[in-house]
Structure formats: C-alpha cells, structure tokens
C-alpha atoms as a PDB file:
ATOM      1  CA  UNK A   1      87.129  21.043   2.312  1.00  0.00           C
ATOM      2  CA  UNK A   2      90.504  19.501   3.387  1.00  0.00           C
ATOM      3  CA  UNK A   3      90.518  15.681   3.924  1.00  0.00           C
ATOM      4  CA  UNK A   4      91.785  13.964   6.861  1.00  0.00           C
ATOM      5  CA  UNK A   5      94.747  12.101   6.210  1.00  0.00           C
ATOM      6  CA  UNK A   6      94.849   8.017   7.151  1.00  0.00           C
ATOM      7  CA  UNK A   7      97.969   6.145   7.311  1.00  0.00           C
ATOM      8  CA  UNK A   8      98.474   2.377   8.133  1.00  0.00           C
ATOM      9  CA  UNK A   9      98.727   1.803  11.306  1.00  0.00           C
ATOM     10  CA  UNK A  10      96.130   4.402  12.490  1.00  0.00           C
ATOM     11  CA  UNK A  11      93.614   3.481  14.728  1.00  0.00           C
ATOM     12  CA  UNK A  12      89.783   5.189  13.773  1.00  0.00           C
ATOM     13  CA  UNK A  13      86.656   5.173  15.309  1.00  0.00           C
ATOM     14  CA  UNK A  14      83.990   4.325  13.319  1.00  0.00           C
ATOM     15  CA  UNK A  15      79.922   5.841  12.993  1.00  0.00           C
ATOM     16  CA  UNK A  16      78.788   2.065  14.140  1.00  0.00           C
ATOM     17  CA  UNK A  17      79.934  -0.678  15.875  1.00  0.00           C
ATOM     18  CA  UNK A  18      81.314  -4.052  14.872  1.00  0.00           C
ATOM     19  CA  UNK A  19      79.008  -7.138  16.029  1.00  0.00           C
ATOM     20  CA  UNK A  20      81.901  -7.999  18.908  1.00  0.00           C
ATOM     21  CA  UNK A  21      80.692  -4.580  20.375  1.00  0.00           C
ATOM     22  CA  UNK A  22      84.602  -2.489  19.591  1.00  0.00           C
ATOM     23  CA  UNK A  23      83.711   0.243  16.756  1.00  0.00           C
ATOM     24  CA  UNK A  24      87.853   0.764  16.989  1.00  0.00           C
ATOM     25  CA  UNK A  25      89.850  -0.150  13.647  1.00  0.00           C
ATOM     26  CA  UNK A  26      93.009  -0.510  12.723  1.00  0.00           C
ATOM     27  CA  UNK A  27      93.818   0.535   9.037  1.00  0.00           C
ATOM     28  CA  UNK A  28      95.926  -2.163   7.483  1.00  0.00           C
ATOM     29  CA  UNK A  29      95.890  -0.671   3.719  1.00  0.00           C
ATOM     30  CA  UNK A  30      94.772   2.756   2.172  1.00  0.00           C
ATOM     31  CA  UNK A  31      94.307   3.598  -1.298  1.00  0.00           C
ATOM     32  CA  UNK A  32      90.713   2.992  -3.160  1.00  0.00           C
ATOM     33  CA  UNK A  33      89.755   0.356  -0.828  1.00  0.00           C
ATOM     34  CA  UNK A  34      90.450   0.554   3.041  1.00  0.00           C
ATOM     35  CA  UNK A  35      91.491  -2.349   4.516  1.00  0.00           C
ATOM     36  CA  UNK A  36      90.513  -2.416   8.075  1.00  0.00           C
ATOM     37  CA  UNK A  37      91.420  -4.755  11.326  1.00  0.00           C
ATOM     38  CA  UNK A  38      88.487  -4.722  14.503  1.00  0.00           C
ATOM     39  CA  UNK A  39      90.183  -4.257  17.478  1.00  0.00           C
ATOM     40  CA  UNK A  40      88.108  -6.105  19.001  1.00  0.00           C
ATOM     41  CA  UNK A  41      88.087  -9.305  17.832  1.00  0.00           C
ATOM     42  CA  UNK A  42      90.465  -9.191  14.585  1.00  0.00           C
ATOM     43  CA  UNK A  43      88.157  -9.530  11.877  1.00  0.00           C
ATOM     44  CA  UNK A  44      89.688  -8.101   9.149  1.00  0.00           C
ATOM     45  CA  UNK A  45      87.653  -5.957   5.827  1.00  0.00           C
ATOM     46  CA  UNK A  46      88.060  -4.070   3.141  1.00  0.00           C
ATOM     47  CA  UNK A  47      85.724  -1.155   2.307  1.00  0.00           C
ATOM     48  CA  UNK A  48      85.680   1.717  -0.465  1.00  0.00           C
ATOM     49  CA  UNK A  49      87.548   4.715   0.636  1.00  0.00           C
ATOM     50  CA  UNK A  50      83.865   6.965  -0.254  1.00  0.00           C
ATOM     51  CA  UNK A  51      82.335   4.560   2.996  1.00  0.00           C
ATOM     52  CA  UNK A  52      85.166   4.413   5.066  1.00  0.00           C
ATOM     53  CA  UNK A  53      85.830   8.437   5.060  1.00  0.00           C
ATOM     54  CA  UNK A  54      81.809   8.465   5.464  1.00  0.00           C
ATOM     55  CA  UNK A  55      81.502   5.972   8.609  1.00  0.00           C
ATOM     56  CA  UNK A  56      84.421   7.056  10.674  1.00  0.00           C
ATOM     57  CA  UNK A  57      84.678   9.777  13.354  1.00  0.00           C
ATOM     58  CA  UNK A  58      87.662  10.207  14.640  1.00  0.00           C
ATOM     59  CA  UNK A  59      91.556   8.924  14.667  1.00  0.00           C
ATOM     60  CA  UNK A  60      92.082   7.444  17.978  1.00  0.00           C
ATOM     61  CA  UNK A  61      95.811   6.674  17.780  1.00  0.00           C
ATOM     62  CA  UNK A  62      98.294   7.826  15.006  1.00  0.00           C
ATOM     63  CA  UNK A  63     100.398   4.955  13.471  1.00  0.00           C
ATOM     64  CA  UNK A  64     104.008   4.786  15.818  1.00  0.00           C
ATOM     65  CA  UNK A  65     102.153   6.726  19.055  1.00  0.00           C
ATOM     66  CA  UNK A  66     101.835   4.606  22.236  1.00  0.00           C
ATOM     67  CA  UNK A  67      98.976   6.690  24.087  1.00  0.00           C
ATOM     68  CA  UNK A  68      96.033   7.252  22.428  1.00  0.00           C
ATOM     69  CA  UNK A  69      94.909  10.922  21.633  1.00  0.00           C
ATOM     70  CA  UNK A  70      91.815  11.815  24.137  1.00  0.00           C
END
C-alpha cells in the first residue's frame, strides 16, 4: 500500500467536521504529529500522524497551487 504524501502547506479534507462547520485544514507541520490549521476559523492542532492519515479524505490544494484540485 503506497502512502499519500503531505507537505506543509497542503490543504486536506478531513472524515469530520470542525465545530465552525469547515472540515478543510491546512497542514502547518508533518512528521509524528500533524500540526493542522481550520480553515475555517484558524484554530490550530496537533494530532498523531496514525489519526490524521486515518480521518482525512482527500488533498484539496497542493502547497504553492492557487486553484484548488476538483
């Protein structure tokens, strides 16, 4: 199984929404820990990188694109 590879900057979708009602997030660090951003309202988190590959669905925007991807 080949993982998806996050970068900074990317913007994911995630399995559930965020109480502010966005489930977009941008990733602000990678490694063990993810460090996320809502795009909704800012609130920033860090989660285990076991969760974070677990919760989200897709990569909305690459890190450096202006469009997202449909």
């Amino acid at each position: 199984m080949e993982r998806i590879q996050y970068d900074v900057g990317d913007v994911v979708r995630m399995k559930k929404k965020h109480p502010c009602g966005s489930d977009l997030w941008k990733i602000t660090r990678t490694g063990m820990d993810f460090g996320m951003k809502c795009e909704g309202c800012g609130h920033a988190v860090m989660i285990p990188r076991v969760k974070f590959e677990r919760m989200a669905r897709a990569i909305v925007q690459k890190a450096g694109q202006d469009t997202p991807e449909p």
